[in-house]
C-alpha atoms as a PDB file:
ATOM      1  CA  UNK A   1       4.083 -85.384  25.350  1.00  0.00           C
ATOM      2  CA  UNK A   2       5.731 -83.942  22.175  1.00  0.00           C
ATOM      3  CA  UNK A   3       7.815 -86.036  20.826  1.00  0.00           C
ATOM      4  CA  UNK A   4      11.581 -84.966  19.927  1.00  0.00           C
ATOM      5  CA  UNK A   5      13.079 -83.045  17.014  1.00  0.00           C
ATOM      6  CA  UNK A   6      14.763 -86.069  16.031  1.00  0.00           C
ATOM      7  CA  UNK A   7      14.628 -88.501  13.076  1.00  0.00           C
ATOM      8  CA  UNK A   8      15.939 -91.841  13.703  1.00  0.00           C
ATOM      9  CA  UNK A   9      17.885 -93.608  10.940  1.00  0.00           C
ATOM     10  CA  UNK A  10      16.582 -96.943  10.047  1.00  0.00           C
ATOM     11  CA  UNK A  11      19.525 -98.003   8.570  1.00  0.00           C
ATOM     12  CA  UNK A  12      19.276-101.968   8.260  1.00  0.00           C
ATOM     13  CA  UNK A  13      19.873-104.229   5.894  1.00  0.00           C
ATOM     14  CA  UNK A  14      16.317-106.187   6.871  1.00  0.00           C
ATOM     15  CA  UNK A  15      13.228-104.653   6.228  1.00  0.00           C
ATOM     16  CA  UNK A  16      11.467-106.515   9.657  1.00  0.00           C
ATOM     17  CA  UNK A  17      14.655-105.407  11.250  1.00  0.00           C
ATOM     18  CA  UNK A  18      14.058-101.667  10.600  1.00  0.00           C
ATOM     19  CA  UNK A  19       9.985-101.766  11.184  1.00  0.00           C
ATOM     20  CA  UNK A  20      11.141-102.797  14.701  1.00  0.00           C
ATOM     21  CA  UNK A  21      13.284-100.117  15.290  1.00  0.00           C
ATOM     22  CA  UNK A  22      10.743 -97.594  13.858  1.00  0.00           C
ATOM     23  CA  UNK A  23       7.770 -99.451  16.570  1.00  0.00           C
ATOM     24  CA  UNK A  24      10.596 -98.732  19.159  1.00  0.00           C
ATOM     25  CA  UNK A  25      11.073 -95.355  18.633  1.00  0.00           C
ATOM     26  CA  UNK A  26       7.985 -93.964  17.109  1.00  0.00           C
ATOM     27  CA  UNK A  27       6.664 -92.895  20.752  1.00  0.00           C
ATOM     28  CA  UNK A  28       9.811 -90.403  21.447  1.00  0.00           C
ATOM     29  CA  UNK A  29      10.639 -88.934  17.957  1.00  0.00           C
ATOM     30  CA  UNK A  30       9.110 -86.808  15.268  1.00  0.00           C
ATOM     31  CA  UNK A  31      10.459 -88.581  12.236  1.00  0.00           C
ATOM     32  CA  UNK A  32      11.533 -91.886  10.808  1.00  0.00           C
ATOM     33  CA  UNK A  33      14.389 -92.212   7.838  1.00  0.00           C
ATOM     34  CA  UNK A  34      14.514 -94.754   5.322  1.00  0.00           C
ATOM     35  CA  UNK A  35      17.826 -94.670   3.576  1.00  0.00           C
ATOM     36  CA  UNK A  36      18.872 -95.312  -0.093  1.00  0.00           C
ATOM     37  CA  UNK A  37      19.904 -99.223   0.956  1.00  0.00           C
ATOM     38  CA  UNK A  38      16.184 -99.966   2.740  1.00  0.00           C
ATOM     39  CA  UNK A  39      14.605 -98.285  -0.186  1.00  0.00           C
ATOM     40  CA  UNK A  40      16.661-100.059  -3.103  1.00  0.00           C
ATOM     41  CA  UNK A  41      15.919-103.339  -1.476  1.00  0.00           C
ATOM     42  CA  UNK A  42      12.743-103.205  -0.588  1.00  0.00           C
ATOM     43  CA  UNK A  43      11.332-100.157  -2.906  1.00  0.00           C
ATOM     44  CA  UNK A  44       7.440 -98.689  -1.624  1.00  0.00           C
ATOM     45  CA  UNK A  45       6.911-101.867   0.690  1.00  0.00           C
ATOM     46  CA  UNK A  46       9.589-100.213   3.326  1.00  0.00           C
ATOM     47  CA  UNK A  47       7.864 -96.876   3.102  1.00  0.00           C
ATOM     48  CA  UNK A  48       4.483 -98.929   3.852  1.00  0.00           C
ATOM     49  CA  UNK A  49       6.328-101.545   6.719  1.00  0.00           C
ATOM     50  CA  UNK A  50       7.465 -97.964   8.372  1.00  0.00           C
ATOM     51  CA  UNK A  51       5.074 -96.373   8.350  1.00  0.00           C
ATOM     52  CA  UNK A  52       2.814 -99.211   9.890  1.00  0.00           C
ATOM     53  CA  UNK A  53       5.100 -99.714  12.680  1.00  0.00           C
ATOM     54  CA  UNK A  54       5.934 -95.789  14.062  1.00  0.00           C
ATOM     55  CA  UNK A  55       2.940 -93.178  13.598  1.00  0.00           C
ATOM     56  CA  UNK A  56       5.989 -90.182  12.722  1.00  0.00           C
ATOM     57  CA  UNK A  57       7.503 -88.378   9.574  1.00  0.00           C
ATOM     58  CA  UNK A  58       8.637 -90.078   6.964  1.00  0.00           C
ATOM     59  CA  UNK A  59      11.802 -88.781   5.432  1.00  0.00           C
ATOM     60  CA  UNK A  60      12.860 -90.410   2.354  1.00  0.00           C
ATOM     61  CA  UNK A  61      16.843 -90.355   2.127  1.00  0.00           C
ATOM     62  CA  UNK A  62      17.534 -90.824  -1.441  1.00  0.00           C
ATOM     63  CA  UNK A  63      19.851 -87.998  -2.154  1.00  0.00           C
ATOM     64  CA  UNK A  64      18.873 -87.738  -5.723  1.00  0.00           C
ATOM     65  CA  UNK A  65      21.549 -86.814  -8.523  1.00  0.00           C
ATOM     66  CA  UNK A  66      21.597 -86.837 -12.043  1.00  0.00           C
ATOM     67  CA  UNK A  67      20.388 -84.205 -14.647  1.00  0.00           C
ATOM     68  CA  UNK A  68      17.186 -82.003 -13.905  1.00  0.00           C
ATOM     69  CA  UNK A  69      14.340 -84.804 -15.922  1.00  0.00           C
ATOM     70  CA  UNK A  70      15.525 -87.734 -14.595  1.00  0.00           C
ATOM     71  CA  UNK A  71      15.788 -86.340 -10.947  1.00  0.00           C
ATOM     72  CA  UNK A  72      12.257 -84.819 -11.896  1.00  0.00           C
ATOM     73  CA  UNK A  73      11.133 -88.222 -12.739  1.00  0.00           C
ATOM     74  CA  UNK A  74      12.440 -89.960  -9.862  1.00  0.00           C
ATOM     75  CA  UNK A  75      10.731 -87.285  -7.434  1.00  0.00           C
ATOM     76  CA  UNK A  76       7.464 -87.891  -9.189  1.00  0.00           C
ATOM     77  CA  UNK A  77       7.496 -91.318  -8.787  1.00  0.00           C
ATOM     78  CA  UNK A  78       8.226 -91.106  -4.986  1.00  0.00           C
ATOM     79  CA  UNK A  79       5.870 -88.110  -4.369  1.00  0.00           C
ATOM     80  CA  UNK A  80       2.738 -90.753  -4.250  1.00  0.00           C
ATOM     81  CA  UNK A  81       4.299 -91.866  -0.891  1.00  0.00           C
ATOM     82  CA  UNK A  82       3.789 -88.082   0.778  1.00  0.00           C
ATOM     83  CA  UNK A  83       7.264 -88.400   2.238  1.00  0.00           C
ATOM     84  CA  UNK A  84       7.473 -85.287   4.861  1.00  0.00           C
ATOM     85  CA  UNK A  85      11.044 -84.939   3.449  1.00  0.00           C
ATOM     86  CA  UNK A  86      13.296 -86.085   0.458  1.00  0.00           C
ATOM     87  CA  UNK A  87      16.920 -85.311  -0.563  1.00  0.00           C
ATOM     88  CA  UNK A  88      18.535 -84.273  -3.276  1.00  0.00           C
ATOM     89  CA  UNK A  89      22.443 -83.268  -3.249  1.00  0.00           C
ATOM     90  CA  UNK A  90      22.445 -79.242  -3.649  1.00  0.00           C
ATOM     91  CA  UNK A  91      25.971 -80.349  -5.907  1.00  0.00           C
ATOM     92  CA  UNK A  92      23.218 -81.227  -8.978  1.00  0.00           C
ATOM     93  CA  UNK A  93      22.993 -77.630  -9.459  1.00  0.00           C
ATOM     94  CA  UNK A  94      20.010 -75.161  -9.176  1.00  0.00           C
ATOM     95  CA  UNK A  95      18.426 -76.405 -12.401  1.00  0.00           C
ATOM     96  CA  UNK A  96      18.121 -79.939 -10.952  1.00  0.00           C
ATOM     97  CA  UNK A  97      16.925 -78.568  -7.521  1.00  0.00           C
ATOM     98  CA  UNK A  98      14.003 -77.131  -8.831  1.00  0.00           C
ATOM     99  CA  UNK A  99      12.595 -80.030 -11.361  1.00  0.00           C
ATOM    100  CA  UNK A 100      12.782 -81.441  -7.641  1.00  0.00           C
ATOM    101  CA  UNK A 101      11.030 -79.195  -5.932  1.00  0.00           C
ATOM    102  CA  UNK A 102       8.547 -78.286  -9.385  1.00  0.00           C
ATOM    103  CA  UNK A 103       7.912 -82.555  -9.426  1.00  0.00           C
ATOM    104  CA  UNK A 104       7.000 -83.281  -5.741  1.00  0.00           C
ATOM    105  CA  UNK A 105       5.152 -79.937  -4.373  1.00  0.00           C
ATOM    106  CA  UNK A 106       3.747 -80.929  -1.530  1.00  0.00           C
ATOM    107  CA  UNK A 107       7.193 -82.811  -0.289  1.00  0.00           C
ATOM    108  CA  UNK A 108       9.763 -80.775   1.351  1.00  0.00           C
ATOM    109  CA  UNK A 109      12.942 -81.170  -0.941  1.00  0.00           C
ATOM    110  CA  UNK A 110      15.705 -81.090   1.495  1.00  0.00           C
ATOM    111  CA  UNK A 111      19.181 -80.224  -0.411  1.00  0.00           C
ATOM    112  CA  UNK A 112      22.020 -81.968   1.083  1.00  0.00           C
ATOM    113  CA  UNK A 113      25.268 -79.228   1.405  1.00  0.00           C
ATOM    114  CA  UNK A 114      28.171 -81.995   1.284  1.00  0.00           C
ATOM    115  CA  UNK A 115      28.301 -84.953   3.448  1.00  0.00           C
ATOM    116  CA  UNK A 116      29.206 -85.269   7.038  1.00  0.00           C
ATOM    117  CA  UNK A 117      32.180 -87.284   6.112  1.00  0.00           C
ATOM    118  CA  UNK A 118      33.409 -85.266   4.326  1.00  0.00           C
ATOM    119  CA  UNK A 119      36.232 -82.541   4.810  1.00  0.00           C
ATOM    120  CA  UNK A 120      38.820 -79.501   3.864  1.00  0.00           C
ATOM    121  CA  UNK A 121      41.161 -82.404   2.187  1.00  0.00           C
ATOM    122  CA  UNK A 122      38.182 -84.456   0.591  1.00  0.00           C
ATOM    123  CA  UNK A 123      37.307 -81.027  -0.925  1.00  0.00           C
ATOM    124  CA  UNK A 124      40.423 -80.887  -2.137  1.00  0.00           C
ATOM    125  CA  UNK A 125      40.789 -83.480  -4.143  1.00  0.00           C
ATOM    126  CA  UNK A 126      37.895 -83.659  -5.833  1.00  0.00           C
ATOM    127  CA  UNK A 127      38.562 -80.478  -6.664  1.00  0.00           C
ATOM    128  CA  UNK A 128      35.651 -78.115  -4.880  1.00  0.00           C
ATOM    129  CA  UNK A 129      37.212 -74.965  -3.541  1.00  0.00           C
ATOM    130  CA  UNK A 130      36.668 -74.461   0.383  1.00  0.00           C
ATOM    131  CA  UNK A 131      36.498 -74.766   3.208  1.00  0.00           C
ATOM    132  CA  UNK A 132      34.123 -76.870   4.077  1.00  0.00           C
ATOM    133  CA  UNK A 133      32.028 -73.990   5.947  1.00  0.00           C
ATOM    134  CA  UNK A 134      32.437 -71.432   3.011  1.00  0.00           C
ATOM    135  CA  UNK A 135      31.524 -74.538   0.167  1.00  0.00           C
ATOM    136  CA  UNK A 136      28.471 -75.406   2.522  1.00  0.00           C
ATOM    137  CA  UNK A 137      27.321 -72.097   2.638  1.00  0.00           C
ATOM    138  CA  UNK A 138      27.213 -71.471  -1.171  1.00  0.00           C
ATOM    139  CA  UNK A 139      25.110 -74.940  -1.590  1.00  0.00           C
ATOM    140  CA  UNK A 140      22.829 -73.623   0.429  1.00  0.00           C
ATOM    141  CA  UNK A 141      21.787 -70.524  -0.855  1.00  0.00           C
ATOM    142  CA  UNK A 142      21.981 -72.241  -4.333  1.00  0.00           C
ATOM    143  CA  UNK A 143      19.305 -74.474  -3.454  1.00  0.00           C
ATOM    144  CA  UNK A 144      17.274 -72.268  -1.262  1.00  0.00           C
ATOM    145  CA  UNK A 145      17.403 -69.718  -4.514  1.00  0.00           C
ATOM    146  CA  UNK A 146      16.155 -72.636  -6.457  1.00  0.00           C
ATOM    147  CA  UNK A 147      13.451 -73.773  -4.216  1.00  0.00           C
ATOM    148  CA  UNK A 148      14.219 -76.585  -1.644  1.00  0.00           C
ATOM    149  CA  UNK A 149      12.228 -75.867   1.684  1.00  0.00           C
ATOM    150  CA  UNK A 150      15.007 -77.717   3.780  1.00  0.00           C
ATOM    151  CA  UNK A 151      18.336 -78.359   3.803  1.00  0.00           C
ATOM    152  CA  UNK A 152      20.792 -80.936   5.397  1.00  0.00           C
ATOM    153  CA  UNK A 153      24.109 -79.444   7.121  1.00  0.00           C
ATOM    154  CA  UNK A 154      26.803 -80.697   9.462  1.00  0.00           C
ATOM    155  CA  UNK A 155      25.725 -79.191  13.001  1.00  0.00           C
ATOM    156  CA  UNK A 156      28.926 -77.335  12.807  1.00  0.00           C
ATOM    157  CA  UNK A 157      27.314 -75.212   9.869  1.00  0.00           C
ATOM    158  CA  UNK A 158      23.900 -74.672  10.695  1.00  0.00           C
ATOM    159  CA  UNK A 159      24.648 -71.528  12.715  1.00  0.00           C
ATOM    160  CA  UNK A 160      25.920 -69.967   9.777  1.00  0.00           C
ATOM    161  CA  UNK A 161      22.794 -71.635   7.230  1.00  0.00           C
ATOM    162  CA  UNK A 162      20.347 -70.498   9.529  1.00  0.00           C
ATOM    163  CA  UNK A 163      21.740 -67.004   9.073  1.00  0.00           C
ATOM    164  CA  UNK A 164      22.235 -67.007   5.414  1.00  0.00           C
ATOM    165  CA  UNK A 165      19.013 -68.528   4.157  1.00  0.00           C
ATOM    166  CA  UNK A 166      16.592 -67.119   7.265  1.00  0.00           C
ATOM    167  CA  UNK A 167      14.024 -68.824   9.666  1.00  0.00           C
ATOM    168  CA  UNK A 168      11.873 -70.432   7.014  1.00  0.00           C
ATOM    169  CA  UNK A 169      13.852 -73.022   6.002  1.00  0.00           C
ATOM    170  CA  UNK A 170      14.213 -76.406   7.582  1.00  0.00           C
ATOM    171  CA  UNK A 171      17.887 -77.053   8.923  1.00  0.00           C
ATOM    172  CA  UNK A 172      18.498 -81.057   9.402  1.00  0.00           C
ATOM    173  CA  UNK A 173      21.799 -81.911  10.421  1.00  0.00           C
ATOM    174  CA  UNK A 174      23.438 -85.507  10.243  1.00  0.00           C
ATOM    175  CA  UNK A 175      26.523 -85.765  12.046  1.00  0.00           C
ATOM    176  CA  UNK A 176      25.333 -86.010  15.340  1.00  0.00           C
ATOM    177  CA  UNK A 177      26.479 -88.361  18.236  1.00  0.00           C
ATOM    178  CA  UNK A 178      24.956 -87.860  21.672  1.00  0.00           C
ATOM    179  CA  UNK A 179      27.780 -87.043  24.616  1.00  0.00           C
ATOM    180  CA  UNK A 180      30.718 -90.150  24.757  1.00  0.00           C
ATOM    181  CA  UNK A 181      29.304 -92.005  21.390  1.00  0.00           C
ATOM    182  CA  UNK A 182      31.752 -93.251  18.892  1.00  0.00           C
ATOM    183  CA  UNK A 183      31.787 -90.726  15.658  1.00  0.00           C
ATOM    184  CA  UNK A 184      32.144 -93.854  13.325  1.00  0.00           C
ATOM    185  CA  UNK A 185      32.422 -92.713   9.927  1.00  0.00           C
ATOM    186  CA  UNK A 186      31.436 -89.169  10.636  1.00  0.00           C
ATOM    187  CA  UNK A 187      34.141 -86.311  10.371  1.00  0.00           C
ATOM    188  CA  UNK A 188      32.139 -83.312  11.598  1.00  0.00           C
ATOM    189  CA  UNK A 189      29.857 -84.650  14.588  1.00  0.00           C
ATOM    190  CA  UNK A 190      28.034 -82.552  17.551  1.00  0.00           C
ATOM    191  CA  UNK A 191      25.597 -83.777  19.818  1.00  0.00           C
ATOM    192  CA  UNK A 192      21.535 -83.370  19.438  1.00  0.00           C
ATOM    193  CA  UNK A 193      21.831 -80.176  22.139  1.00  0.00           C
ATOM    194  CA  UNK A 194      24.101 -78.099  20.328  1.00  0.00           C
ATOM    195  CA  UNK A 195      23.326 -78.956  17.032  1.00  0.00           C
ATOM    196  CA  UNK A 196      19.364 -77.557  17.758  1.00  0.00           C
ATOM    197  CA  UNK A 197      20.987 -74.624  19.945  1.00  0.00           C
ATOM    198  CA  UNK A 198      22.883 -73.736  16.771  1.00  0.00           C
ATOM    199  CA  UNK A 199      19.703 -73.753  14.652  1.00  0.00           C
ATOM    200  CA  UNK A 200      18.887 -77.134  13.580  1.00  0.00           C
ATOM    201  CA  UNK A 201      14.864 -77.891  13.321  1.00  0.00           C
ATOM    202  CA  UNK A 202      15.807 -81.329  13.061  1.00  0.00           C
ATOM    203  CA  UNK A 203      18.858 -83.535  14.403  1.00  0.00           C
ATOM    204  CA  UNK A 204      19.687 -86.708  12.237  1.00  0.00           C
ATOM    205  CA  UNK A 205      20.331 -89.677  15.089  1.00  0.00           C
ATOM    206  CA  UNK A 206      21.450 -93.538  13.891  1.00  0.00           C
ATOM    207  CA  UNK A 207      23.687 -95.963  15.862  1.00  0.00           C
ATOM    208  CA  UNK A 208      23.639 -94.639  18.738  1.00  0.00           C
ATOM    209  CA  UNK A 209      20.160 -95.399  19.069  1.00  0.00           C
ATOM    210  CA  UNK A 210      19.147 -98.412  16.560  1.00  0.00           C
ATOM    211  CA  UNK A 211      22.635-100.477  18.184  1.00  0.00           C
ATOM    212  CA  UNK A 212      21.717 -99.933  21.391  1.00  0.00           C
ATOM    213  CA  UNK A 213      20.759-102.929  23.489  1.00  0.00           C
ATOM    214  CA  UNK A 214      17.059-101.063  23.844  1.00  0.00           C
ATOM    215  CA  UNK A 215      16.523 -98.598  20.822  1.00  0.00           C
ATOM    216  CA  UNK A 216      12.945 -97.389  21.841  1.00  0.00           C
ATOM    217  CA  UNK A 217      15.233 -96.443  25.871  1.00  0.00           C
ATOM    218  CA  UNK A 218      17.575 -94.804  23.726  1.00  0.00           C
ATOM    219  CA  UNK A 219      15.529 -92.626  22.054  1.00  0.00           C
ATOM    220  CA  UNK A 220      13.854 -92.002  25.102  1.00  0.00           C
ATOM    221  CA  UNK A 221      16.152 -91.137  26.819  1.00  0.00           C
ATOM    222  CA  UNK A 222      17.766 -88.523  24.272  1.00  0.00           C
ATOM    223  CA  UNK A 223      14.020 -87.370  23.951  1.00  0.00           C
ATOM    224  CA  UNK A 224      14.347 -86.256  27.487  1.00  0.00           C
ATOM    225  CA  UNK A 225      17.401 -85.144  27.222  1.00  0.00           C
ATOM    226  CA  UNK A 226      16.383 -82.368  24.907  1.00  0.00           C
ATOM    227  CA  UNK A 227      13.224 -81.706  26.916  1.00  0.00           C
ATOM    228  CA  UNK A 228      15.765 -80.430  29.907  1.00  0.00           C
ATOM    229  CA  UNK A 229      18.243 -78.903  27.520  1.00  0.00           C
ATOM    230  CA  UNK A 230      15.413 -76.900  25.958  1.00  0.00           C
END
């Protein structure tokens, strides 16, 4: 059975805690996400514990940011690990995208747009112009011009991504809460279905499965739900 577009976020402050959710979930999902807080903690022995547990993806969420060398030294060092994925924030600038991309070649650099939680206001006062859609959209093209193979959008955005950087790109959106879950922190949320229907490749899914009372169930069960949506 293929397993779902989905990658599950391990996000736990225990590194047995998060190989259990990966064992759990592994069956029903493409990919498994180790975070900056896993990662920091725990350094290559998460990547290793993961990896042992779920037979998937990894994606390495470190949304690297600082100027072009040191984010091309940081990429280097985590190439070795043949992460499927690893983020950088598009916001570093198309010089720093590339020393990304140029440093770990056969990893899909995956530029994220702005965060999920963020919005028109947020933009605001930090001073980017917007909207959020119309700031998202010139991140992307930025970092697609300067190489990254994937990027990471809200589900509310990936419509218009897909269509301004084409079919070749990877589109992973964050953000997304299956039907009645709480949005927590999130400020622009969809669920799994419409976030793929609008031209994800890849859906972002945390809580909802990893704090429920059976997280491998969970992820069946949203694994099937996309089967029948699809």
């Amino acid at each position: 059975m293929t397993r779902a577009p989905v990658a599950v976020a391990l996000d736990a402050p225990e590194l047995d805690t998060a190989a259990r959710w990966a064992s759990l979930v592994a069956p029903h999902v493409s990919t498994l996400k180790v975070g900056l807080e896993l990662y920091l903690r725990y350094g290559t022995e998460a990547v290793t514990r993961v990896r042992d547990a779920g037979d998937a993806d990894l994606f390495l969420d470190l949304k690297l940011h600082d100027i072009p060398a040191t984010v091309a030294g940081a990429a280097r060092s985590v190439a070795r690990l043949k992460p499927a994925y690893l983020t950088v924030h598009a916001a570093g600038g198309p010089d720093m995208v590339r020393a990304a991309v140029e440093a770990a070649p056969d990893t899909r650099v995956a530029a994220v747009t702005l965060l999920t939680s963020l919005d028109d206001a947020d933009l605001a006062a930090l001073g980017v112009a917007g909207p959020v859609p119309a700031a998202v959209l010139r991140f992307a093209v930025l970092a697609v011009e300067a190489g990254a193979r994937a990027l990471v959008c809200s589900p509310r955005e990936a419509s218009a991504v897909r269509d301004a950087v084409g079919p070749d790109v990877v589109i992973i959106t964050p953000g997304v809460r299956p039907a009645g879950a709480d949005v927590q922190d999130q400020a622009r949320v969809a669920t799994p279905e419409s976030a793929l229907a609008a031209g994800a490749d890849l859906v972002v899914v945390g809580r909802p499965i990893t704090r429920a009372d059976d997280p491998g169930a969970a992820a069946a069960a949203l694994a099937a739900g996309l089967r029948a949506a699809r």
